[in-house]
N, C-alpha and C. Protein backbone atom coordinates (compact mmCIF):
# COMPACT_ATOMS: atom_id res chain seq x y z
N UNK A 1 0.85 -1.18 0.00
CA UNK A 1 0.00 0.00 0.00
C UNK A 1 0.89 1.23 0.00
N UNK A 2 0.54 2.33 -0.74
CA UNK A 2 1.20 3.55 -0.96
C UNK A 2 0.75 4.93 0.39
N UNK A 3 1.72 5.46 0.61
CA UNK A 3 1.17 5.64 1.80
C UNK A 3 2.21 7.26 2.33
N UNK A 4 2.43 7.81 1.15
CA UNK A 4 3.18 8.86 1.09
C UNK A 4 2.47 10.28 1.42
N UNK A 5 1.03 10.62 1.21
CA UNK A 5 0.57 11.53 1.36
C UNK A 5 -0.76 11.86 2.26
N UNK A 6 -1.27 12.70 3.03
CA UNK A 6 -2.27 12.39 3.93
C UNK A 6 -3.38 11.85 2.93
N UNK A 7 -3.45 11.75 1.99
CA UNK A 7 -4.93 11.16 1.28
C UNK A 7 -4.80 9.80 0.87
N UNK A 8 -3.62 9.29 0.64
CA UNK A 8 -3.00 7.81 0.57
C UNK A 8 -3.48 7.16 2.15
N UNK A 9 -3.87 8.01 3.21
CA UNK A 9 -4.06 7.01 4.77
C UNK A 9 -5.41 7.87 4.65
N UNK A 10 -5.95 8.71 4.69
CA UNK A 10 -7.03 9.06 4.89
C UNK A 10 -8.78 8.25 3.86
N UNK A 11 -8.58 7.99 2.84
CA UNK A 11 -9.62 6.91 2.05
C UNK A 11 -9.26 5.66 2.22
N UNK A 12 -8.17 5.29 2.82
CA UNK A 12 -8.73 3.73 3.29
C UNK A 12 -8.55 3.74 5.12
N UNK A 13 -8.74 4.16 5.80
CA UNK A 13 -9.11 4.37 6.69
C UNK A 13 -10.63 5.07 7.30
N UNK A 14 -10.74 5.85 6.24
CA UNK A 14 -12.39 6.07 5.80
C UNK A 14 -12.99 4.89 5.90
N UNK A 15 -12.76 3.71 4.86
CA UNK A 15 -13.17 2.95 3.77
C UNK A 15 -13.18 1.74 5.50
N UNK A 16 -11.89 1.52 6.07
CA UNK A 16 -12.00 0.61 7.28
C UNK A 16 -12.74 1.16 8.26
N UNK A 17 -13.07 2.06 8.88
CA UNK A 17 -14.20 2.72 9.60
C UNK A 17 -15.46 2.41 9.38
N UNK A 18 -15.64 2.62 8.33
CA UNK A 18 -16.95 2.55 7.65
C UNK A 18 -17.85 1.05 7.35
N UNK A 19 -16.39 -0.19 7.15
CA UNK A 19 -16.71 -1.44 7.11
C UNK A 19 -17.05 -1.72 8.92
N UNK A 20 -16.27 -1.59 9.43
CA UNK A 20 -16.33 -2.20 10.69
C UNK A 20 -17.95 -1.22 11.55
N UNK A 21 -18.14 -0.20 11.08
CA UNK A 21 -19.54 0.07 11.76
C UNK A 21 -20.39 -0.24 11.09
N UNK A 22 -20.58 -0.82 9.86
CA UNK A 22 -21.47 -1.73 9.13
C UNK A 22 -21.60 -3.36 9.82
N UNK A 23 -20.13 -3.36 10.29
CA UNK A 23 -20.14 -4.91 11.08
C UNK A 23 -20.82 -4.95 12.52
N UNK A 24 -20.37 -3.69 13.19
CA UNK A 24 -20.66 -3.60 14.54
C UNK A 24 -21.79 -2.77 15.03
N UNK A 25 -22.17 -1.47 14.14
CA UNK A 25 -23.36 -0.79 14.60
C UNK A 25 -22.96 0.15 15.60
N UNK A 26 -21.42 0.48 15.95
CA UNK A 26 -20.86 2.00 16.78
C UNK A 26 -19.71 2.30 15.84
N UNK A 27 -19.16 3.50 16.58
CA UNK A 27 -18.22 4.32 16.26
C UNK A 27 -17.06 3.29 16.89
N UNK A 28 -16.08 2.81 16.03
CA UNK A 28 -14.70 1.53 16.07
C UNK A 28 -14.19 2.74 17.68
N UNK A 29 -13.72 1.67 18.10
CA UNK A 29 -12.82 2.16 19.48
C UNK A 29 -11.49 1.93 18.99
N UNK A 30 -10.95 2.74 20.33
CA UNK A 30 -9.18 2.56 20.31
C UNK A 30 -8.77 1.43 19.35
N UNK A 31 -9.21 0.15 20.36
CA UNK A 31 -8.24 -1.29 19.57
C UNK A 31 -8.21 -0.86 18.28
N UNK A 32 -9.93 -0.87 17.86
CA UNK A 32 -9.99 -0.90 16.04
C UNK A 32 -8.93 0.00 15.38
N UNK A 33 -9.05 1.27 15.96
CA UNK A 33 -8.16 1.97 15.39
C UNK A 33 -6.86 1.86 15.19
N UNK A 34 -6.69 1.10 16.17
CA UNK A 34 -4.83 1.08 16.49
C UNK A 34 -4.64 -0.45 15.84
N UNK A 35 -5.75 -1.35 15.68
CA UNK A 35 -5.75 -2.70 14.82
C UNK A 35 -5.47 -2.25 13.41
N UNK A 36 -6.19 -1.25 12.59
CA UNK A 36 -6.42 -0.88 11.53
C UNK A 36 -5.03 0.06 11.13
N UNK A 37 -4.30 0.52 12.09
CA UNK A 37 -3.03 1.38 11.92
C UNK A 37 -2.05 0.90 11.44
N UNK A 38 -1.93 -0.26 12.85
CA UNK A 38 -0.70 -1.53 12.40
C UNK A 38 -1.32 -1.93 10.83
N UNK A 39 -2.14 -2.37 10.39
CA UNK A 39 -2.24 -3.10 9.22
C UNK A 39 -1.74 -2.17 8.34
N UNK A 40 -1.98 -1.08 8.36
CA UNK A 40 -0.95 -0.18 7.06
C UNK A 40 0.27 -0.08 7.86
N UNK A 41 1.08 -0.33 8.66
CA UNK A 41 1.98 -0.42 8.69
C UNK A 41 2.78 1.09 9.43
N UNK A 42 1.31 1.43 10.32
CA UNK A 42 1.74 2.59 11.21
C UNK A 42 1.67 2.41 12.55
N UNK A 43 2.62 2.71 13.00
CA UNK A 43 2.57 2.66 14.04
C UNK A 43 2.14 3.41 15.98
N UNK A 44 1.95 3.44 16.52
CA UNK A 44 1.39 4.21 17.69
C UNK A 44 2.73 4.97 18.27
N UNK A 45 3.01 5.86 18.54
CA UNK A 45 3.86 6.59 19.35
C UNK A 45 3.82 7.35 20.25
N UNK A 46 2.59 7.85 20.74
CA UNK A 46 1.71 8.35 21.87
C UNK A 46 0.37 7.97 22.04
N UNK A 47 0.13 7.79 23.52
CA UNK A 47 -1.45 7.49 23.64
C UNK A 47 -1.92 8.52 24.93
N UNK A 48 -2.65 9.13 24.94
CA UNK A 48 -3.32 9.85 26.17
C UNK A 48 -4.62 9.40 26.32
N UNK A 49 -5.78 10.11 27.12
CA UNK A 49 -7.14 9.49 27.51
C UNK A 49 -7.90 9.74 26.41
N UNK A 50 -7.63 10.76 25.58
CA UNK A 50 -8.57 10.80 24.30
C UNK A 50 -7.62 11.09 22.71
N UNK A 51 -6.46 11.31 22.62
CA UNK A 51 -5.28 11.47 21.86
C UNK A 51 -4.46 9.70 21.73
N UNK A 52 -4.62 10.17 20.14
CA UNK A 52 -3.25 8.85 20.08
C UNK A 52 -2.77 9.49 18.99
N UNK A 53 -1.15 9.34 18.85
CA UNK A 53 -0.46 9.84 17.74
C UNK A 53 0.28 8.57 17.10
N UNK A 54 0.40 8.11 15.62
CA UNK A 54 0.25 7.52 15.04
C UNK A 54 1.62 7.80 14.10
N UNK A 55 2.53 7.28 13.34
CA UNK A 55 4.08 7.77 12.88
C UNK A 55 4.45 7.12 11.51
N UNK A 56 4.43 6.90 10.43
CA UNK A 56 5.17 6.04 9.53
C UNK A 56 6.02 7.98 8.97
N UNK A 57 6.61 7.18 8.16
CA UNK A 57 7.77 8.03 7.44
C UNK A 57 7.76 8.97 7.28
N UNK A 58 6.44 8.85 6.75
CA UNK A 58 5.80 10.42 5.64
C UNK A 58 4.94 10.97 6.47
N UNK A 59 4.24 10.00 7.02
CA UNK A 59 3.01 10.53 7.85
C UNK A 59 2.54 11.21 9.55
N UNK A 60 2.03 11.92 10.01
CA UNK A 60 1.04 11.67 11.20
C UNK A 60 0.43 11.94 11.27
N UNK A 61 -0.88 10.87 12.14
CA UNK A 61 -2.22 11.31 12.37
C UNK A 61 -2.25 11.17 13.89
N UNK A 62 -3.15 12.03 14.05
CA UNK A 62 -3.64 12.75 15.56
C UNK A 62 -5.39 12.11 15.47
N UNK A 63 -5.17 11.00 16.33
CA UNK A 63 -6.66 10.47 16.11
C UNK A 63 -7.18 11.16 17.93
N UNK A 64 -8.40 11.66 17.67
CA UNK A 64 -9.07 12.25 19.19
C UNK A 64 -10.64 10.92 19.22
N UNK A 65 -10.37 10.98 20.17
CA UNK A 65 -12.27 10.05 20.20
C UNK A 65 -12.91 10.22 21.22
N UNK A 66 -13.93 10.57 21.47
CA UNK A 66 -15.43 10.74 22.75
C UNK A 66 -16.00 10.10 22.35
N UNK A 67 -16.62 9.51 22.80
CA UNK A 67 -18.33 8.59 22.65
C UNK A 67 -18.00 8.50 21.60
N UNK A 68 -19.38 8.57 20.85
CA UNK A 68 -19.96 8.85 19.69
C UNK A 68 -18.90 9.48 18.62
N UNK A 69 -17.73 10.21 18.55
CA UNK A 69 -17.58 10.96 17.68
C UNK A 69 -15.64 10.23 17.83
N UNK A 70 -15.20 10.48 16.14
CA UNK A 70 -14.04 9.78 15.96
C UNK A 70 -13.12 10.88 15.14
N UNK A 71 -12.03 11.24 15.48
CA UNK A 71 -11.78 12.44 14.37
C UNK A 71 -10.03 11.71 14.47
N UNK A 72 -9.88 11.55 12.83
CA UNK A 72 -8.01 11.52 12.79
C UNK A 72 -8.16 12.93 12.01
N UNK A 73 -6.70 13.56 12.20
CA UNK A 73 -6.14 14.77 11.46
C UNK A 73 -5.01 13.77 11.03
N UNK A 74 -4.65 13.88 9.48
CA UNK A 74 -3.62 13.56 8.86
C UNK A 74 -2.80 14.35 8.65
N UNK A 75 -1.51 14.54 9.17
CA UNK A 75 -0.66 15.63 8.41
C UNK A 75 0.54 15.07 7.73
N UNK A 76 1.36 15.65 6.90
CA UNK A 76 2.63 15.25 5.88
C UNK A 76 3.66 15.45 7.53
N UNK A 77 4.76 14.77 7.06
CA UNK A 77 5.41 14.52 8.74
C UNK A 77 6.44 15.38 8.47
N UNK A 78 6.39 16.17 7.54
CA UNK A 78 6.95 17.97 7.26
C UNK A 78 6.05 18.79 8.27
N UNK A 79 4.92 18.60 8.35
CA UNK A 79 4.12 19.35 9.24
C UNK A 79 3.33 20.60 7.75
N UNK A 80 3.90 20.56 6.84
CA UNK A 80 2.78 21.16 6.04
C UNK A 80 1.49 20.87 5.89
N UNK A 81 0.66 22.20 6.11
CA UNK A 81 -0.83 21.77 6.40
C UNK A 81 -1.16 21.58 5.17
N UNK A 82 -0.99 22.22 3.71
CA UNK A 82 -1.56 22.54 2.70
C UNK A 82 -2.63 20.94 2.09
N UNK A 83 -2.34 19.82 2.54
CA UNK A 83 -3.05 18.85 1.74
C UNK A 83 -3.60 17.75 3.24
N UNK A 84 -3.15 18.46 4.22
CA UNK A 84 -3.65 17.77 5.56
C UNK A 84 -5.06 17.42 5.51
N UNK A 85 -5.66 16.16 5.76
CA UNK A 85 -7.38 15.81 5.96
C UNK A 85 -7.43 15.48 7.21
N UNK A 86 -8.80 15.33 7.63
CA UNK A 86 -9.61 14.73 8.91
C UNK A 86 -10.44 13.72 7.98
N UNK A 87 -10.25 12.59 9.19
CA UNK A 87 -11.58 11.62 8.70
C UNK A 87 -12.31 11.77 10.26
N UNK A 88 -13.74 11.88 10.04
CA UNK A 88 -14.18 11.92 10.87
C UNK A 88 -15.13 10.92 10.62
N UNK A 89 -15.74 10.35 11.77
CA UNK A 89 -16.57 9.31 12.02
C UNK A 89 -17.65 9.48 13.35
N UNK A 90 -18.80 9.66 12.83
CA UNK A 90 -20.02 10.39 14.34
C UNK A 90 -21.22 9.60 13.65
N UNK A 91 -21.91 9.78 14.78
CA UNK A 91 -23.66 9.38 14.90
C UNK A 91 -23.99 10.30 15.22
N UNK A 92 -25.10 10.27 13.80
CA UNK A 92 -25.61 11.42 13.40
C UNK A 92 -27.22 11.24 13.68
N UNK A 93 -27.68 12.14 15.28
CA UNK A 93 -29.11 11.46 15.12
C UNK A 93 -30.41 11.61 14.03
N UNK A 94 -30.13 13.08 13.91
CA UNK A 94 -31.09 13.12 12.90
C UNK A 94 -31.04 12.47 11.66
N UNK A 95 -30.23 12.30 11.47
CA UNK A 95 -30.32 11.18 10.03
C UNK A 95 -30.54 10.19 10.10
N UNK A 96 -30.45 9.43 11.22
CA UNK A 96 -30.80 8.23 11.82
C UNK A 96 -29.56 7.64 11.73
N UNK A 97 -27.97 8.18 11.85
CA UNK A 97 -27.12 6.89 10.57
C UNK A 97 -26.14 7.70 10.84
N UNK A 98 -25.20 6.53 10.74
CA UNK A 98 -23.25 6.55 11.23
C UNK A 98 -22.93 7.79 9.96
N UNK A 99 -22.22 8.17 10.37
CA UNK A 99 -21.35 9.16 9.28
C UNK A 99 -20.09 9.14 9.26
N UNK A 100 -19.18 8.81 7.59
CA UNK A 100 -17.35 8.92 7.48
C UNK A 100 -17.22 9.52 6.89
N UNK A 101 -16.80 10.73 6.78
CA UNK A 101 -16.16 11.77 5.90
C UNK A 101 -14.56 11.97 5.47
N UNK A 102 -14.12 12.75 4.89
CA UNK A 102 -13.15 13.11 4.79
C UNK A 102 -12.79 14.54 4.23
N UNK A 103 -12.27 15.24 4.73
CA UNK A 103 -12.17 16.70 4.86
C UNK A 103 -10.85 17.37 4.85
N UNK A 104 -10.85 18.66 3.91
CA UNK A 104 -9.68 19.34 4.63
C UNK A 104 -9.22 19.96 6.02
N UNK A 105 -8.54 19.81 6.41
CA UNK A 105 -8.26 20.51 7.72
C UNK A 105 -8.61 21.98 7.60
N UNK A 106 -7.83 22.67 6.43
CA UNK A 106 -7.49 23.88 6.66
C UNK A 106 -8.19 24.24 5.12
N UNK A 107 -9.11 24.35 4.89
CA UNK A 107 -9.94 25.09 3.74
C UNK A 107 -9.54 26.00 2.58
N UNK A 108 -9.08 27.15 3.23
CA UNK A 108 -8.03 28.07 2.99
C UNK A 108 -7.02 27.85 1.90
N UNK A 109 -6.48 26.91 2.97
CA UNK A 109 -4.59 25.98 2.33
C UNK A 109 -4.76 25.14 1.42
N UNK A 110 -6.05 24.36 1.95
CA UNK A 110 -5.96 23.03 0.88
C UNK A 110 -5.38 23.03 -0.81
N UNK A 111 -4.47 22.17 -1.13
CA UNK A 111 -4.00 22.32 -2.70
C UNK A 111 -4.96 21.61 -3.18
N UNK A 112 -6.19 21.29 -3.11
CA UNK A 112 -7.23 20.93 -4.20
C UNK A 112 -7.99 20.56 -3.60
N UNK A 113 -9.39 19.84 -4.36
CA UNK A 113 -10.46 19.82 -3.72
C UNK A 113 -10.96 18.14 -3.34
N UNK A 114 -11.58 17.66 -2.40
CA UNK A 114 -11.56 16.51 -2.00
C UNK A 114 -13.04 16.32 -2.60
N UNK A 115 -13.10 15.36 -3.29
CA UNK A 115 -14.18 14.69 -4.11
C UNK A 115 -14.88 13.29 -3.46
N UNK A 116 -14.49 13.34 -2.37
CA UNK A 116 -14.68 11.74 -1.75
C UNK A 116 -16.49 11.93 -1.19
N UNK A 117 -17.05 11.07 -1.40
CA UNK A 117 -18.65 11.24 -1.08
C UNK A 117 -18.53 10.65 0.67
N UNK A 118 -19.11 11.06 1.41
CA UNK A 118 -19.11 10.43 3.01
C UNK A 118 -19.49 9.25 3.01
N UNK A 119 -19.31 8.14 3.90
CA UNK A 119 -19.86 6.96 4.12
C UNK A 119 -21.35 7.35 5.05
N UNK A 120 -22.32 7.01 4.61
CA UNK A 120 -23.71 7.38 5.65
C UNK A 120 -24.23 5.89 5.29
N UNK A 121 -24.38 5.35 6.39
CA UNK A 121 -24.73 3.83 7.18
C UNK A 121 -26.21 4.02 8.05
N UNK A 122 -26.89 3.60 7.25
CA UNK A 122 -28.43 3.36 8.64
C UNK A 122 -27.91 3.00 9.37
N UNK A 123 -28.33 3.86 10.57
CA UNK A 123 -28.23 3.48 12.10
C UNK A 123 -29.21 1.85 12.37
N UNK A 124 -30.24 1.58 11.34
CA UNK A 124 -30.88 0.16 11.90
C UNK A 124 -30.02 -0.82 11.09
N UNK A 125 -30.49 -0.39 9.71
CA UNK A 125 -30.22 -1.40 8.95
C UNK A 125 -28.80 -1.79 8.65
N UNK A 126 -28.17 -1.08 9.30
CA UNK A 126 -26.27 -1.06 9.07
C UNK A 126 -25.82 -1.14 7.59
N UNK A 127 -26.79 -0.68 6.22
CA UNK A 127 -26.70 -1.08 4.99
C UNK A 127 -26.00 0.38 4.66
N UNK A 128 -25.09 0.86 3.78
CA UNK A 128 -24.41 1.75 3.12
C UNK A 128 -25.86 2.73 2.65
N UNK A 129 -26.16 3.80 2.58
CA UNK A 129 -27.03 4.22 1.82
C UNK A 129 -26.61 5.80 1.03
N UNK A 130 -24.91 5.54 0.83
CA UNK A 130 -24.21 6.19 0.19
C UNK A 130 -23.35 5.50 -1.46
N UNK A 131 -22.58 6.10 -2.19
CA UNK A 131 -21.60 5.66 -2.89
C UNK A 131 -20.40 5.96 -2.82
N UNK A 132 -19.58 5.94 -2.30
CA UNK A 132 -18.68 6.68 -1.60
C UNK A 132 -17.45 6.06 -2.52
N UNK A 133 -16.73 6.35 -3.18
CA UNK A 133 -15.60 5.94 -4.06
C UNK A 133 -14.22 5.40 -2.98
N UNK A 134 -14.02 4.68 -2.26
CA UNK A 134 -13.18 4.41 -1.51
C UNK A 134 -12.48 2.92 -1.67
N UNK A 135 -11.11 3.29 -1.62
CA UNK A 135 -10.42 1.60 -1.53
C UNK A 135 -8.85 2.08 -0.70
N UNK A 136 -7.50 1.71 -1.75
CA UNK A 136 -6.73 2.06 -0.86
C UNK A 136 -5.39 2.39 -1.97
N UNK A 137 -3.99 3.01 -1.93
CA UNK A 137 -3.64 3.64 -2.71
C UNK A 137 -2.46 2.12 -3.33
N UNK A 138 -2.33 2.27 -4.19
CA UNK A 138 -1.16 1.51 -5.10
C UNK A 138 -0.15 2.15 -5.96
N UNK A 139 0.95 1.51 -5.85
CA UNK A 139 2.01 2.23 -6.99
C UNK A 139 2.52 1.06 -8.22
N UNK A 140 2.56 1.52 -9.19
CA UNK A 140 3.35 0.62 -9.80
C UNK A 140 3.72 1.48 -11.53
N UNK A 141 4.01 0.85 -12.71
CA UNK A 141 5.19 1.40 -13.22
C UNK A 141 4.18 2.85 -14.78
N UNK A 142 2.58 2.85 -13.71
CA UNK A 142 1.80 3.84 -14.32
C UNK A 142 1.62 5.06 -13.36
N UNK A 143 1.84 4.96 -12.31
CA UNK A 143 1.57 5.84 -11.33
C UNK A 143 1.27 5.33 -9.82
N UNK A 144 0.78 6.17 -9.02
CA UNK A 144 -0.01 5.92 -7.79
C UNK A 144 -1.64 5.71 -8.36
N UNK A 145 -2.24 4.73 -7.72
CA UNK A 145 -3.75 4.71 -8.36
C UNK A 145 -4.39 4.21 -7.35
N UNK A 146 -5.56 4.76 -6.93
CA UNK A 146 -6.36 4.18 -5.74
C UNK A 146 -7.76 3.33 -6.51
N UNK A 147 -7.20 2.09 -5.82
CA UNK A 147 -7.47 0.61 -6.09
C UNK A 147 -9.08 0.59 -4.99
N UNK A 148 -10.27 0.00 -5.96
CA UNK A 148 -11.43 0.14 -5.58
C UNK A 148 -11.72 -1.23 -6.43
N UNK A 149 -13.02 -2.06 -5.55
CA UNK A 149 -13.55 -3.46 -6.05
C UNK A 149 -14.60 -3.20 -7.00
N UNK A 150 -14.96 -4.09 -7.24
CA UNK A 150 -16.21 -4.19 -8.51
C UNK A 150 -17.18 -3.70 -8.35
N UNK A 151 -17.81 -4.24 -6.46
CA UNK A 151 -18.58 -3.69 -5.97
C UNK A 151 -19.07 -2.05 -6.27
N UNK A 152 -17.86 -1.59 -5.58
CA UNK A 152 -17.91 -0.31 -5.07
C UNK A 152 -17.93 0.21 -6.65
N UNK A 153 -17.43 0.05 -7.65
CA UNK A 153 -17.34 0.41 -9.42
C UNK A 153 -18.59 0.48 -9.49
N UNK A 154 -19.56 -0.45 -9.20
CA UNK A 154 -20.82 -0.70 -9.61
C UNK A 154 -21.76 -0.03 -8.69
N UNK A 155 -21.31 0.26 -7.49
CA UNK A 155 -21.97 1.42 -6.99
C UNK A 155 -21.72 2.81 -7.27
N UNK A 156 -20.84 3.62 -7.72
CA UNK A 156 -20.28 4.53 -8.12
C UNK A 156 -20.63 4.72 -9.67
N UNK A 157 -20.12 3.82 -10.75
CA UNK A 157 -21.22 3.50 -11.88
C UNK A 157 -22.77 4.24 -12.07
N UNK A 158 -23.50 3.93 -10.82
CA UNK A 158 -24.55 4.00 -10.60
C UNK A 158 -25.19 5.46 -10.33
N UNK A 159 -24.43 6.12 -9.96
CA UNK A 159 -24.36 7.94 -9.47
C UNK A 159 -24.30 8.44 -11.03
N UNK A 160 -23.67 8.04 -11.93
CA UNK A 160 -23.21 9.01 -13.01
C UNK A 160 -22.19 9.32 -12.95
N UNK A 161 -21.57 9.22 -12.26
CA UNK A 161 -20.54 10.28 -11.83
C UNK A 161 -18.64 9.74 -12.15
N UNK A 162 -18.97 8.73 -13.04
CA UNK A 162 -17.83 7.75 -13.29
C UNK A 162 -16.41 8.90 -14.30
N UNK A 163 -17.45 10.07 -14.38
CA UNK A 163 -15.96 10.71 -15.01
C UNK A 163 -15.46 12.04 -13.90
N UNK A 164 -15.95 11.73 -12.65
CA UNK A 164 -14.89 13.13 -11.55
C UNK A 164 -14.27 11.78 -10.80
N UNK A 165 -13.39 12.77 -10.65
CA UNK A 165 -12.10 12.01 -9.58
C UNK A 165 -12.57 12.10 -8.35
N UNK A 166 -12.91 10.76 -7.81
CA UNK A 166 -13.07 10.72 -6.03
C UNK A 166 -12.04 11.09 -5.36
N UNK A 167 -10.85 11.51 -5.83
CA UNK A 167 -9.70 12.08 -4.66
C UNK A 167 -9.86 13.39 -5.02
N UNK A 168 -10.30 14.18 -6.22
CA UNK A 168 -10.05 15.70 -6.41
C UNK A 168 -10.75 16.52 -6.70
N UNK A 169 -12.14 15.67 -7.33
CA UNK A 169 -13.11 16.19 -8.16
C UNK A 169 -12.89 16.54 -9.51
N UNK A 170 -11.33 16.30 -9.99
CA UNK A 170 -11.25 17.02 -11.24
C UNK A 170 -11.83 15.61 -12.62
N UNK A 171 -11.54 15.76 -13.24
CA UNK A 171 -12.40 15.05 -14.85
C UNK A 171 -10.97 13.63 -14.94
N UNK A 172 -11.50 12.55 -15.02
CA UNK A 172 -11.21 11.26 -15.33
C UNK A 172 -11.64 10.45 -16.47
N UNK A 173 -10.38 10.47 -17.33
CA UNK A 173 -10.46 9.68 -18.60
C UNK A 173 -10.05 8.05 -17.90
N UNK A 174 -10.86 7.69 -18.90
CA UNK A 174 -11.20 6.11 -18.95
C UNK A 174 -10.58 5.33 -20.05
N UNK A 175 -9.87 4.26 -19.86
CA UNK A 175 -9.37 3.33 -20.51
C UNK A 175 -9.75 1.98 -19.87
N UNK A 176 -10.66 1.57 -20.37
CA UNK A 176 -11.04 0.04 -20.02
C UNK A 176 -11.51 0.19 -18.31
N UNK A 177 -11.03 -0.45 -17.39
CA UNK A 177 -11.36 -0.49 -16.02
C UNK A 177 -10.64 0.09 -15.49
N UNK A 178 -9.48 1.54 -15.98
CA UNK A 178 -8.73 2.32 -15.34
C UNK A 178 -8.91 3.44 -15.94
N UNK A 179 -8.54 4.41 -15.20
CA UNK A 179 -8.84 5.95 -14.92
C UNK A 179 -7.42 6.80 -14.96
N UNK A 180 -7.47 8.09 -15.35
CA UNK A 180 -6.61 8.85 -14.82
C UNK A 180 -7.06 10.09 -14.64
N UNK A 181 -6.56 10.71 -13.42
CA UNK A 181 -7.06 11.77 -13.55
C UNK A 181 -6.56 13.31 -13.90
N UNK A 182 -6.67 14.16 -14.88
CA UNK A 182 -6.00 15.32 -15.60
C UNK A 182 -5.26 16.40 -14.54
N UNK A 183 -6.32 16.33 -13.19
CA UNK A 183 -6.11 17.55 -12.24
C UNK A 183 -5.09 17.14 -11.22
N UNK A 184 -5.23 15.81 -10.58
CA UNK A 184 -4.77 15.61 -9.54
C UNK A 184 -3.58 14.98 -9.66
N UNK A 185 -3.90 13.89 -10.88
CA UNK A 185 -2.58 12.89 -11.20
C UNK A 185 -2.47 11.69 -11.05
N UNK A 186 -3.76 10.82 -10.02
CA UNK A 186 -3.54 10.06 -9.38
C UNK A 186 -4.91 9.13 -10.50
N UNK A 187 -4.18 7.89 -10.53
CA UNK A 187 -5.01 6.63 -10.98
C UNK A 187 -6.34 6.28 -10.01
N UNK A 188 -7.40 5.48 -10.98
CA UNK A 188 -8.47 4.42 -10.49
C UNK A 188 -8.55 3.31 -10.42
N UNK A 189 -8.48 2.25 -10.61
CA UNK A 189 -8.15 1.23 -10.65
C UNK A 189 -8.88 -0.05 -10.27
N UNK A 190 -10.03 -0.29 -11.04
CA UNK A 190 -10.93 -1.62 -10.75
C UNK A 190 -10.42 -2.33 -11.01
N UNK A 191 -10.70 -3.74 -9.38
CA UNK A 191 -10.15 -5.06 -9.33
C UNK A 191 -11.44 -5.92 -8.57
N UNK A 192 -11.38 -7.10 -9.58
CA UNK A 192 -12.75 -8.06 -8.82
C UNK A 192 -11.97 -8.27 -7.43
N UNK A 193 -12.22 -8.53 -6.34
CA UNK A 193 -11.55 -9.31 -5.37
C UNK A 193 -13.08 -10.21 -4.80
């Protein structure tokens, strides 16, 4: 997994949030989080009563959690804010239904625009009642490309919306079951799994 920029950890960490409160029906606790960290291959380096700080090369995230409500800040481990996200994760009552977003930190700064649709989960039915373009990032000898299943193609498919970039919003040319995108740079990449 590619894992160089806050948006390379921020959509599949979305994407694992979002599975596991479809599995469980709350907002993932500590373990999950710190289960789901190690698996990309980050590690914990501080923990306080509501703070954990989180370390690979390139990266840190500042995950905070209360009850109900889950917030990582991703930053470049330069400390430049300009492309920094939050994923946040809350129960949302009036909607009836879990909510995963992904956001700029700093509005202002941000170097482009985040195209990612939120994860919104019935609070009963624990069923997705979003399309949310999410998988996880890959490199190889075409680029970086964030790698998404058939499923999720065929839900996304389904919006119209198969020519904006879920990482930027900008316009995505199509070649067979891969994408590129003009604005941002970064590949699509459908795989059955």
């Amino acid at each position: 997994m590619y894992l160089q920029e806050p948006v390379n950890l921020a959509i599949p960490l979305a994407k694992h949030l979002g599975e596991l409160i479809m599995e469980r029906g709350e907002i993932p606790g500590r373990e999950s989080v710190r289960e789901i960290m190690e698996t990309f291959g980050i590690t914990g380096t501080c923990a306080g009563k509501r703070l954990e700080v989180y370390e690979s090369r390139d990266l840190v995230a500042l995950v905070f959690q209360s009850g109900e409500h889950l917030v990582a800040d991703i930053i470049s481990s330069t400390g430049n804010l300009v492309d920094a996200l939050e994923v946040v994760a809350y129960h949302d009552r009036k909607l009836e239904a879990f909510v995963v977003e992904v956001a700029p930190i700093n509005d202002v700064e941000y170097g482009g625009n985040v195209g990612i649709e939120p994860m919104i989960v019935d609070e009963k039915s624990l069923e997705l009642k979003s399309a949310p373009v999410l998988g996880h990032f890959e490199e190889d000898d075409g680029g970086v490309s964030l790698v998404i299943d058939g499923k999720t193609y065929e839900k996304w498919k389904g919006t119209g919306n198969l020519h904006t970039c879920p990482v930027c919003s900008g316009e995505l040319v199509w070649r067979g079951k891969e994408a590129f995108c003009r604005e941002c740079g970064y590949g699509v990449r459908v795989v059955r799994l």
